[in-house]
C-alpha atoms as a PDB file:
ATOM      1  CA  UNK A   1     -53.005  32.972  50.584  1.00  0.00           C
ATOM      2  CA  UNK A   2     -54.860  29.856  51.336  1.00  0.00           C
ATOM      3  CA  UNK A   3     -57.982  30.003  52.743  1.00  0.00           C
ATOM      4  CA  UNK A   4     -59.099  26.357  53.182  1.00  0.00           C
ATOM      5  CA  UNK A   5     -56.025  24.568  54.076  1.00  0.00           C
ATOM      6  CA  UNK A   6     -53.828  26.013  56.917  1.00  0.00           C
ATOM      7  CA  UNK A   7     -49.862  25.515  56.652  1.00  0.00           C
ATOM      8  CA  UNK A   8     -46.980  25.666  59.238  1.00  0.00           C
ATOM      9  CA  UNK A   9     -43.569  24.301  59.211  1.00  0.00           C
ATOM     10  CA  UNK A  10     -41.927  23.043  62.447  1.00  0.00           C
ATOM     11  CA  UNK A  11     -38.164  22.561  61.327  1.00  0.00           C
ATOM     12  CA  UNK A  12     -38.641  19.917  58.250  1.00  0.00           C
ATOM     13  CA  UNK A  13     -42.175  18.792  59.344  1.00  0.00           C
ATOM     14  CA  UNK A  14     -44.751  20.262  57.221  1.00  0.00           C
ATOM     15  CA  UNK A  15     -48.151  20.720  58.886  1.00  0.00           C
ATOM     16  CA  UNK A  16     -51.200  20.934  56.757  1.00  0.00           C
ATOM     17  CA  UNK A  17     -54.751  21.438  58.500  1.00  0.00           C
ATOM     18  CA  UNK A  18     -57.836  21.174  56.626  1.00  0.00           C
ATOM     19  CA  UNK A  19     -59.447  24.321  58.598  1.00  0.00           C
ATOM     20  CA  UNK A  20     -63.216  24.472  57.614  1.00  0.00           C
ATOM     21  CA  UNK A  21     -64.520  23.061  60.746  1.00  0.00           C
ATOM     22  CA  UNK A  22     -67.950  24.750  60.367  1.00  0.00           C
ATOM     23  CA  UNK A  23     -68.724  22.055  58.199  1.00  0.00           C
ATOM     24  CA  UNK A  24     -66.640  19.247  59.797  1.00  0.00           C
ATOM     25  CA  UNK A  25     -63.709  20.537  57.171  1.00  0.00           C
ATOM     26  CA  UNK A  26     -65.733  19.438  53.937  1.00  0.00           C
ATOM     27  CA  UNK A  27     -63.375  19.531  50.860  1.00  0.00           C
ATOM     28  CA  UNK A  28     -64.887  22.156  48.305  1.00  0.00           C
ATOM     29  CA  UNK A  29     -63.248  22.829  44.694  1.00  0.00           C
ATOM     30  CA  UNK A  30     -61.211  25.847  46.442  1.00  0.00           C
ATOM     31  CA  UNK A  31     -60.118  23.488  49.275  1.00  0.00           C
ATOM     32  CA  UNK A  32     -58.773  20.773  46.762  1.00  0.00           C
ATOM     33  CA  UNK A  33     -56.540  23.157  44.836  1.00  0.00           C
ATOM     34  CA  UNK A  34     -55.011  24.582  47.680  1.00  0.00           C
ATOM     35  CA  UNK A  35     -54.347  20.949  49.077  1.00  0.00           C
ATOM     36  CA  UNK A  36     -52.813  19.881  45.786  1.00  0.00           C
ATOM     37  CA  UNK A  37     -50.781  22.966  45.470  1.00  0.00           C
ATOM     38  CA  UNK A  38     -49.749  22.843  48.845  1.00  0.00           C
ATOM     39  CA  UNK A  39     -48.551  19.254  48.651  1.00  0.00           C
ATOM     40  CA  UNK A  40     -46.587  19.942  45.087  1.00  0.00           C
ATOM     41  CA  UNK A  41     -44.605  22.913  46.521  1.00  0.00           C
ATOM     42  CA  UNK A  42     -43.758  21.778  49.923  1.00  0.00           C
ATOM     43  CA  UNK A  43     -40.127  21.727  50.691  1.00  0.00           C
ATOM     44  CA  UNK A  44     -41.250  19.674  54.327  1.00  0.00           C
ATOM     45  CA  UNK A  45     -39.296  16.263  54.398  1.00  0.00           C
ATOM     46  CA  UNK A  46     -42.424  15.234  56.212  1.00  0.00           C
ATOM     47  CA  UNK A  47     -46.041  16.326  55.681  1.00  0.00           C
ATOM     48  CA  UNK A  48     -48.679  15.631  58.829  1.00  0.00           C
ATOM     49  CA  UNK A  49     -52.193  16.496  57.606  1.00  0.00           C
ATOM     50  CA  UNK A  50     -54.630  16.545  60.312  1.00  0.00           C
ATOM     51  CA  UNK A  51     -58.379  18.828  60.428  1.00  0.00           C
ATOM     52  CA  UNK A  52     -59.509  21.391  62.488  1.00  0.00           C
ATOM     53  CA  UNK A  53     -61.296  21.231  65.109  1.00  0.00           C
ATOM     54  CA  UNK A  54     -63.332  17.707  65.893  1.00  0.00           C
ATOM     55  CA  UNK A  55     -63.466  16.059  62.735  1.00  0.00           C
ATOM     56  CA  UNK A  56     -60.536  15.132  60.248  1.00  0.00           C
ATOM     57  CA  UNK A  57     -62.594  15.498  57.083  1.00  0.00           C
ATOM     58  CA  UNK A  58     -66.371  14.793  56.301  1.00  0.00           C
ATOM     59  CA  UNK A  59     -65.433  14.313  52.606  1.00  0.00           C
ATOM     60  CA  UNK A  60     -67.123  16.478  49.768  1.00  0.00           C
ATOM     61  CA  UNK A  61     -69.176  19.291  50.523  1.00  0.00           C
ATOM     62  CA  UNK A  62     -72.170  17.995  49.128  1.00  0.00           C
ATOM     63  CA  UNK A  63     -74.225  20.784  48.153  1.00  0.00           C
ATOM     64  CA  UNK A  64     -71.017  22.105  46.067  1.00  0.00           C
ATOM     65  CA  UNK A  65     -69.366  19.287  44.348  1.00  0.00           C
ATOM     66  CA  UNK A  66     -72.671  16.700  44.039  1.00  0.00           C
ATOM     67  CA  UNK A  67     -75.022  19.597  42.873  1.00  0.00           C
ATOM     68  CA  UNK A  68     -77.238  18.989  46.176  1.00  0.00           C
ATOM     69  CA  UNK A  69     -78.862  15.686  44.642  1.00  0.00           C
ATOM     70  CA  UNK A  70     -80.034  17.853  41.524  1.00  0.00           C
ATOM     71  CA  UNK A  71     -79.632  17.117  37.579  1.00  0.00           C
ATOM     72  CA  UNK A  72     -76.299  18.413  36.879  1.00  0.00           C
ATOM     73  CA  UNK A  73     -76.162  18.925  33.199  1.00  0.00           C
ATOM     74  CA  UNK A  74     -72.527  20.894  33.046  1.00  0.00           C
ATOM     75  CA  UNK A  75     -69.960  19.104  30.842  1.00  0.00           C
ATOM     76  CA  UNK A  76     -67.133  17.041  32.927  1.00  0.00           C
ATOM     77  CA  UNK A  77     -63.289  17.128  32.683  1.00  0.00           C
ATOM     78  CA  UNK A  78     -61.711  14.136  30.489  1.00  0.00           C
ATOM     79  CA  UNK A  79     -61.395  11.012  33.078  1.00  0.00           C
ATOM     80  CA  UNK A  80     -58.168  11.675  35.008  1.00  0.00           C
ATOM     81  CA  UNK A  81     -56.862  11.037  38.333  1.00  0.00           C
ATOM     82  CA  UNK A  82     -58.132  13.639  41.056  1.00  0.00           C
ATOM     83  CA  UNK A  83     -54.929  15.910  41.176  1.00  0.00           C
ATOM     84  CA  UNK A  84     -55.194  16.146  44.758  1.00  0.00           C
ATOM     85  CA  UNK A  85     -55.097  12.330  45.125  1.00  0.00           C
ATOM     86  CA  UNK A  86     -52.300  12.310  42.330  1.00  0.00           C
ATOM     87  CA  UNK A  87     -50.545  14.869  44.287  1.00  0.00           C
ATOM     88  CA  UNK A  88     -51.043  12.884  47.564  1.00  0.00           C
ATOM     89  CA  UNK A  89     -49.967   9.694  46.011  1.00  0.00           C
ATOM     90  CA  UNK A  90     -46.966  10.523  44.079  1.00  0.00           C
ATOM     91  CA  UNK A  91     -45.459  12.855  46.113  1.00  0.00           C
ATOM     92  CA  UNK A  92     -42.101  11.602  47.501  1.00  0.00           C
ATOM     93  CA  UNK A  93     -42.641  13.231  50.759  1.00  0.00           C
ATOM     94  CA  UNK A  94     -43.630  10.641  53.680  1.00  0.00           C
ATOM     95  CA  UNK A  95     -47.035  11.710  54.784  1.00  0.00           C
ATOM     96  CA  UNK A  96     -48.737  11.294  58.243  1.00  0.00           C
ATOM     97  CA  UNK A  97     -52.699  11.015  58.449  1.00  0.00           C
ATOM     98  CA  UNK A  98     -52.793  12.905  61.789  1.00  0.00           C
ATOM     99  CA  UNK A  99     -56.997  11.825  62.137  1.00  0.00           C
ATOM    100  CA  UNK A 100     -58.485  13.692  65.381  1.00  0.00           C
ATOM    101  CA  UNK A 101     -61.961  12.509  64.152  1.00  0.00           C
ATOM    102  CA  UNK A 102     -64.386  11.105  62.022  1.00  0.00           C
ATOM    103  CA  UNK A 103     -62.873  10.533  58.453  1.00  0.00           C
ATOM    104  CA  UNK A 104     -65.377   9.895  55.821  1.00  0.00           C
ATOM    105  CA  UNK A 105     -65.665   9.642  51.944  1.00  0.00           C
ATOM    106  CA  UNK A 106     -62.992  11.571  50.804  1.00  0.00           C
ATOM    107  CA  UNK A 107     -62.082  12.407  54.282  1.00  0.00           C
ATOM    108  CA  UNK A 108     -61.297   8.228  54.801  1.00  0.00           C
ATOM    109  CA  UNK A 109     -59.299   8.563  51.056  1.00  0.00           C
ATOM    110  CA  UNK A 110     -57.092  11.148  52.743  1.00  0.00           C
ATOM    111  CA  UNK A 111     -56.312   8.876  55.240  1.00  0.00           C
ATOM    112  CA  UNK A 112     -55.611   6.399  52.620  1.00  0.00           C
ATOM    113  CA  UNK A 113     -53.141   7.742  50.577  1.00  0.00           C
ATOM    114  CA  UNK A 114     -51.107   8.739  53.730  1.00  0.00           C
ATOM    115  CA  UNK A 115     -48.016   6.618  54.211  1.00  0.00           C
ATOM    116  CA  UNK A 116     -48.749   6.363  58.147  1.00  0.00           C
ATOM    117  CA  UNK A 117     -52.402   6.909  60.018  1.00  0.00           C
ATOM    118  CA  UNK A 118     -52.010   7.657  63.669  1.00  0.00           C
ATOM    119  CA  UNK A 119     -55.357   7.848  64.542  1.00  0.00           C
ATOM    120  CA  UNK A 120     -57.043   9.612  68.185  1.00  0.00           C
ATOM    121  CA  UNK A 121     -59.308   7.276  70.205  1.00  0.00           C
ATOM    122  CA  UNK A 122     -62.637   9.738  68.926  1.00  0.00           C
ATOM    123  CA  UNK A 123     -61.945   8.692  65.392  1.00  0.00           C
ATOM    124  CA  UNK A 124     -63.729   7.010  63.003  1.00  0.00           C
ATOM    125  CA  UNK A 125     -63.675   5.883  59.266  1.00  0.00           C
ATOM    126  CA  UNK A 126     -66.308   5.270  56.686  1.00  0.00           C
ATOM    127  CA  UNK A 127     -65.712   4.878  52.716  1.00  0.00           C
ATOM    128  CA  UNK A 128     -69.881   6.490  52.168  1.00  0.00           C
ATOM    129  CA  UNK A 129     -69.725   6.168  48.558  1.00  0.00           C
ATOM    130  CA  UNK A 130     -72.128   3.392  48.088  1.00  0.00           C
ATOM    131  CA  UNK A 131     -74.683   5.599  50.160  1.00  0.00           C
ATOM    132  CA  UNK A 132     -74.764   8.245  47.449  1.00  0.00           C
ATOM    133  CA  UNK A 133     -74.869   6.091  44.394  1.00  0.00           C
ATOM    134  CA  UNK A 134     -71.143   6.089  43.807  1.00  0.00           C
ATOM    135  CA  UNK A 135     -67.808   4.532  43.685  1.00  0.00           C
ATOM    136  CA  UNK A 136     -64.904   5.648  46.050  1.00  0.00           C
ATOM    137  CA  UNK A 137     -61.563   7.507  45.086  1.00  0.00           C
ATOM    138  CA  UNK A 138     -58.868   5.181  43.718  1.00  0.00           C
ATOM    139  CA  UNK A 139     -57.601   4.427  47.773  1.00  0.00           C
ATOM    140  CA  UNK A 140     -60.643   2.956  48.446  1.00  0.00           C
ATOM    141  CA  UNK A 141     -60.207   0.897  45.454  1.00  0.00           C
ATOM    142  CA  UNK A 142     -56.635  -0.151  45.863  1.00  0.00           C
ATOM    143  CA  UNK A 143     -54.689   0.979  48.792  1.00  0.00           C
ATOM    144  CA  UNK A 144     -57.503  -0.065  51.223  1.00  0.00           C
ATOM    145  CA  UNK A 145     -56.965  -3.607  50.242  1.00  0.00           C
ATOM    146  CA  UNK A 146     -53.921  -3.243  50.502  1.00  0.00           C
ATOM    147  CA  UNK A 147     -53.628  -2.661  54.134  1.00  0.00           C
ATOM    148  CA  UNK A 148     -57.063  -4.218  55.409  1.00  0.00           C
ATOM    149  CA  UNK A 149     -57.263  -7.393  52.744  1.00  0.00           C
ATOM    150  CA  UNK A 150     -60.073  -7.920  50.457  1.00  0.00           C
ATOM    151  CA  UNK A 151     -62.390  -9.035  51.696  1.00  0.00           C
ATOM    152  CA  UNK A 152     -62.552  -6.395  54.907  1.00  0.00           C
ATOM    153  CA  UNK A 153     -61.989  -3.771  52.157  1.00  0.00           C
ATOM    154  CA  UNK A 154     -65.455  -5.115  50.249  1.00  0.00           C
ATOM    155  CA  UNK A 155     -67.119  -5.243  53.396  1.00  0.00           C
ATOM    156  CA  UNK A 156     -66.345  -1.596  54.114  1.00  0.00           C
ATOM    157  CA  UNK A 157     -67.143  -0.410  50.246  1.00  0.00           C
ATOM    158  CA  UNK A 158     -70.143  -2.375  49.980  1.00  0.00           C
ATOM    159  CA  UNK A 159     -72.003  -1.526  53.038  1.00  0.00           C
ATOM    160  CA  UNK A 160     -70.707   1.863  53.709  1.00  0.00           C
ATOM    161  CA  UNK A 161     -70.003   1.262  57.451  1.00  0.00           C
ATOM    162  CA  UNK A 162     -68.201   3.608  59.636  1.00  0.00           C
ATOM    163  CA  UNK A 163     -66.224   2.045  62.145  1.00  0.00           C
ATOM    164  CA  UNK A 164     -64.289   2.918  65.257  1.00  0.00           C
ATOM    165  CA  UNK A 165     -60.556   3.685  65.659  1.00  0.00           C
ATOM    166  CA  UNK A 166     -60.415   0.764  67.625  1.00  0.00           C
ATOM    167  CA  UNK A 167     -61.529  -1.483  65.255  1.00  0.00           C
ATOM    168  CA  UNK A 168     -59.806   0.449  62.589  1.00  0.00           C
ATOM    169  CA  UNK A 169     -56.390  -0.621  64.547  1.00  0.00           C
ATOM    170  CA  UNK A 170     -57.550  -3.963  65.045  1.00  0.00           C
ATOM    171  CA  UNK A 171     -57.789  -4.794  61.159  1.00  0.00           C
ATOM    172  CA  UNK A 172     -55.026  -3.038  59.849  1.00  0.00           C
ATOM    173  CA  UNK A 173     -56.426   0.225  58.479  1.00  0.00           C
ATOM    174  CA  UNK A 174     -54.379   2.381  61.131  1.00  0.00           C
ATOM    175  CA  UNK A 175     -50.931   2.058  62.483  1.00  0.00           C
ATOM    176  CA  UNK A 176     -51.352   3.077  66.056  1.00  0.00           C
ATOM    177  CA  UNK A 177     -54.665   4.554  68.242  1.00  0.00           C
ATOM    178  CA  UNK A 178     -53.445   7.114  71.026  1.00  0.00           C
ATOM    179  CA  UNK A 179     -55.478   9.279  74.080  1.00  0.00           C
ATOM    180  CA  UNK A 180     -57.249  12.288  71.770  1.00  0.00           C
ATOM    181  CA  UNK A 181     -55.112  14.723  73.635  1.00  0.00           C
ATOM    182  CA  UNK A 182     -51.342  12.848  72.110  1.00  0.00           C
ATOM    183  CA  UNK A 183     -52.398  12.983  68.424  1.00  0.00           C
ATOM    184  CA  UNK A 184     -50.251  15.480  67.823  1.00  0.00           C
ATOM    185  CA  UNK A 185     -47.115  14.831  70.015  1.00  0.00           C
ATOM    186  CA  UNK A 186     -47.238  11.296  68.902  1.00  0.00           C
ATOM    187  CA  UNK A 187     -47.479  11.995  64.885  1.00  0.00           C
ATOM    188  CA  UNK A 188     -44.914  14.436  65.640  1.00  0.00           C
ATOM    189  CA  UNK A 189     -42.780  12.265  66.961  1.00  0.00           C
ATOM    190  CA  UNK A 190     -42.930  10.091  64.274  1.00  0.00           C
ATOM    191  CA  UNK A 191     -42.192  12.446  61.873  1.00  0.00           C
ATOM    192  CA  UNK A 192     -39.005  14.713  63.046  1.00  0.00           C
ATOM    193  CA  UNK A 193     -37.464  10.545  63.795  1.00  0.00           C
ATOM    194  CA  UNK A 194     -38.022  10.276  60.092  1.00  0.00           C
ATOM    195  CA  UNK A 195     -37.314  14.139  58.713  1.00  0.00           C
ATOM    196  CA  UNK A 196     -34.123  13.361  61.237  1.00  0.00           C
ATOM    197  CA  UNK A 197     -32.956  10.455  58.193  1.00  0.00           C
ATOM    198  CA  UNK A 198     -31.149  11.451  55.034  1.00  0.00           C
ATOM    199  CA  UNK A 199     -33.714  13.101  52.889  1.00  0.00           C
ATOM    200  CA  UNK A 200     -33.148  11.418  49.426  1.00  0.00           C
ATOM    201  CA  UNK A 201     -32.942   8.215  50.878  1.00  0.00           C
ATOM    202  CA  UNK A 202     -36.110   8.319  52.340  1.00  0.00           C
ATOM    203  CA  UNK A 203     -37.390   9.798  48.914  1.00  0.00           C
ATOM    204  CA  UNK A 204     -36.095   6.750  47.156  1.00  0.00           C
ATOM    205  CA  UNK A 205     -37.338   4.435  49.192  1.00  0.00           C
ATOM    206  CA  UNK A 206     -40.812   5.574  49.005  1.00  0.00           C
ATOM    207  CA  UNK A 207     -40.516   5.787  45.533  1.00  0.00           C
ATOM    208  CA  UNK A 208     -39.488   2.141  45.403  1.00  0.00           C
ATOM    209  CA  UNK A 209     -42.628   1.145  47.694  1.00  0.00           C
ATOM    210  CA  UNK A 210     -44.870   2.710  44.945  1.00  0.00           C
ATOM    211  CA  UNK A 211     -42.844   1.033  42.549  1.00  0.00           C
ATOM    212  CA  UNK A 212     -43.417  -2.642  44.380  1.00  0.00           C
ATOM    213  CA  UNK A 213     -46.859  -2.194  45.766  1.00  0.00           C
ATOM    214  CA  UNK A 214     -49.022   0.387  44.084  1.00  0.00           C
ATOM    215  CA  UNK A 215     -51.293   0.105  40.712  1.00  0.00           C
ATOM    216  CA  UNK A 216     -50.586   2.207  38.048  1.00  0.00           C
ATOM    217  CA  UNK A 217     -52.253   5.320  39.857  1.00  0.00           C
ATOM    218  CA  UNK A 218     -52.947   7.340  36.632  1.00  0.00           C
ATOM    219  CA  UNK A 219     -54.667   4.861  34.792  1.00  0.00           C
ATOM    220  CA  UNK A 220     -56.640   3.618  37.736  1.00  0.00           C
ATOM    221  CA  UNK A 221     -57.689   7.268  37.997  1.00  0.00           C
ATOM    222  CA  UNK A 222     -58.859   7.056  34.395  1.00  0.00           C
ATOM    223  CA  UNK A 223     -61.087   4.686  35.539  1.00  0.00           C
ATOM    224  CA  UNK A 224     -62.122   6.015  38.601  1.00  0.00           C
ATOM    225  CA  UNK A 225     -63.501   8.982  36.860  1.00  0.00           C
ATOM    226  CA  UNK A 226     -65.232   7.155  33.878  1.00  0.00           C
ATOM    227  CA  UNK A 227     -67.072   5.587  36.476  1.00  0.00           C
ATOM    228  CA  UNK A 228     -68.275   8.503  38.683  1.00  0.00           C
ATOM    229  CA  UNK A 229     -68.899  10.097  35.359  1.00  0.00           C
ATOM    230  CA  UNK A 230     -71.580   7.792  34.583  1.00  0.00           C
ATOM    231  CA  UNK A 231     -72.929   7.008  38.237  1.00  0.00           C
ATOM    232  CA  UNK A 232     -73.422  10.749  38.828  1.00  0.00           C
ATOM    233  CA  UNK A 233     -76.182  10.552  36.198  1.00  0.00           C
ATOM    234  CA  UNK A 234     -78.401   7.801  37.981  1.00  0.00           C
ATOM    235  CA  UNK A 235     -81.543   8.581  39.925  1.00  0.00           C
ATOM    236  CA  UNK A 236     -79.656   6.791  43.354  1.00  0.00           C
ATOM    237  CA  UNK A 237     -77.389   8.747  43.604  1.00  0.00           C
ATOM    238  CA  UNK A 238     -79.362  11.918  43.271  1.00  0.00           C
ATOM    239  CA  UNK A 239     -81.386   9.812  45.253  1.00  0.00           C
ATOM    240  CA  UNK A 240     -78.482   9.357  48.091  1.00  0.00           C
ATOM    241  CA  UNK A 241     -77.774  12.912  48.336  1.00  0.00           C
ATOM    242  CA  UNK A 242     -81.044  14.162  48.806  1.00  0.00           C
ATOM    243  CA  UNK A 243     -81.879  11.692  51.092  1.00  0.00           C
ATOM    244  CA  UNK A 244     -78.763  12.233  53.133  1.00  0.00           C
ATOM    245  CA  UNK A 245     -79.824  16.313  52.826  1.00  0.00           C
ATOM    246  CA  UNK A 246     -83.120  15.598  53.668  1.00  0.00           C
ATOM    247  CA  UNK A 247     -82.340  13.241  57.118  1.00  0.00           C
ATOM    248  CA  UNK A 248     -84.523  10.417  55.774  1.00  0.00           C
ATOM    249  CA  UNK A 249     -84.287   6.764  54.569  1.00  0.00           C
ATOM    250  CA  UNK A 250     -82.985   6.331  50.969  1.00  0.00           C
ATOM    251  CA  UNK A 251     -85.134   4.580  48.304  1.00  0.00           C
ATOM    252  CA  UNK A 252     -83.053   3.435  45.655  1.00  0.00           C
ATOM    253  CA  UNK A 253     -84.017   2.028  42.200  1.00  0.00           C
ATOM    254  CA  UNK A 254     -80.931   0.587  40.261  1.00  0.00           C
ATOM    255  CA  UNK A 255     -81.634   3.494  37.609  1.00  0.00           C
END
């Protein structure tokens, strides 16, 4: 049974809840694998992933998956797209970003590769990456642009700001900000209106959107990975997460 990632279905709505709230529902390796397997096997015509609790997702659990700032000598997979993200992506299911609260690093990615965010007035988004020596998932990379433009989506990679769901609606990043208490109604509500459409046509036309719109998701994975691969060595960011550990300024060094 999974322990990280909670699972109900309401008639063909699938609701999946990141439940680690003790740590703002951190994604850990166990967490990942039972999102990705959860998102492979559903039978839902409609997925709504939301967190527990007060926060949507923090992103990575640091001290697990970035070593807690320390040398990290053990050898790395071949560069691939994250299967959770490939799962997420290339599902045919129409997904809902149900975000009740801060969504950051791979938290904000979540919310990316969603086909809908409805967001709760306490939320807020920030792509960190750039404060722990790194590059972001490939959402950040592509999808963000293509629902904020540009040259908001380099302002928000470069600087690593996290920004309010109001301003979120304002530039595009979410479809619709609602009173923290109607999150739920209101994603619901848009998901039975579209589980309530004929299933494979909603499948197909999805799949054509990906076909129009998106990159080549695998091979923009590739990348992805090659690149964290090699910034994971560098003193910043072993630098960023210790910094970010220890509650103190940063000092980086281009090294």
């Amino acid at each position: 049974m999974p322990e990280d990632v909670r699972y109900e279905l309401d008639g063909h709505v699938g609701i999946v809840t990141i439940a680690r709230p003790q740590v703002h529902n951190a994604l850990r390796r166990k967490t990942y694998d039972e999102l990705t397997e959860l998102v492979r096997t559903s039978t839902a015509r409609v997925l709504v992933i939301t967190g527990e609790g007060r926060s949507f997702c923090s992103g990575d659990d640091v001290r697990e998956l970035m070593n807690g700032g320390e040398e990290n000598s053990a050898p790395r997979p071949a560069p691939r797209l994250t299967p959770a993200a490939g799962a997420l992506l290339q599902t045919n299911i129409p997904v809902i970003a149900a975000v009740n609260g801060p969504a950051v690093g791979w938290g904000m990615e979540m919310a990316l590769m969603a086909d809908f965010r409805v967001a709760a007035r306490r939320a807020k988004f920030g792509e960190l990456f750039v404060k722990r020596g790194l590059c972001s998932d490939v959402a950040g990379i592509a999808r963000l642009a293509q629902l904020v433009g540009r040259e908001r989506a380099a302002e928000l990679l470069f600087i690593g700001e996290v920004i309010d769901a109001e301003r979120a609606e304002r530039i595009g990043l979410v479809g619709r900000v609602v009173d923290d208490e109607e999150l739920m109604p209101a994603a619901l509500e848009l998901a039975r209106k579209i589980a309530a459409n004929p299933p494979l046509a909603v499948a197909a036309l999805k799949s054509g959107l990906r076909e129009a719109l998106d990159p080549d998701w695998s091979d923009l994975g590739r990348w992805v990975s090659t690149r964290l691969g090699e910034l994971f060595q560098t003193e910043d960011h072993r630098e960023g997460v210790k910094s970010f550990l220890e509650k103190r300024e940063p000092h980086y060094v281009g090294r």
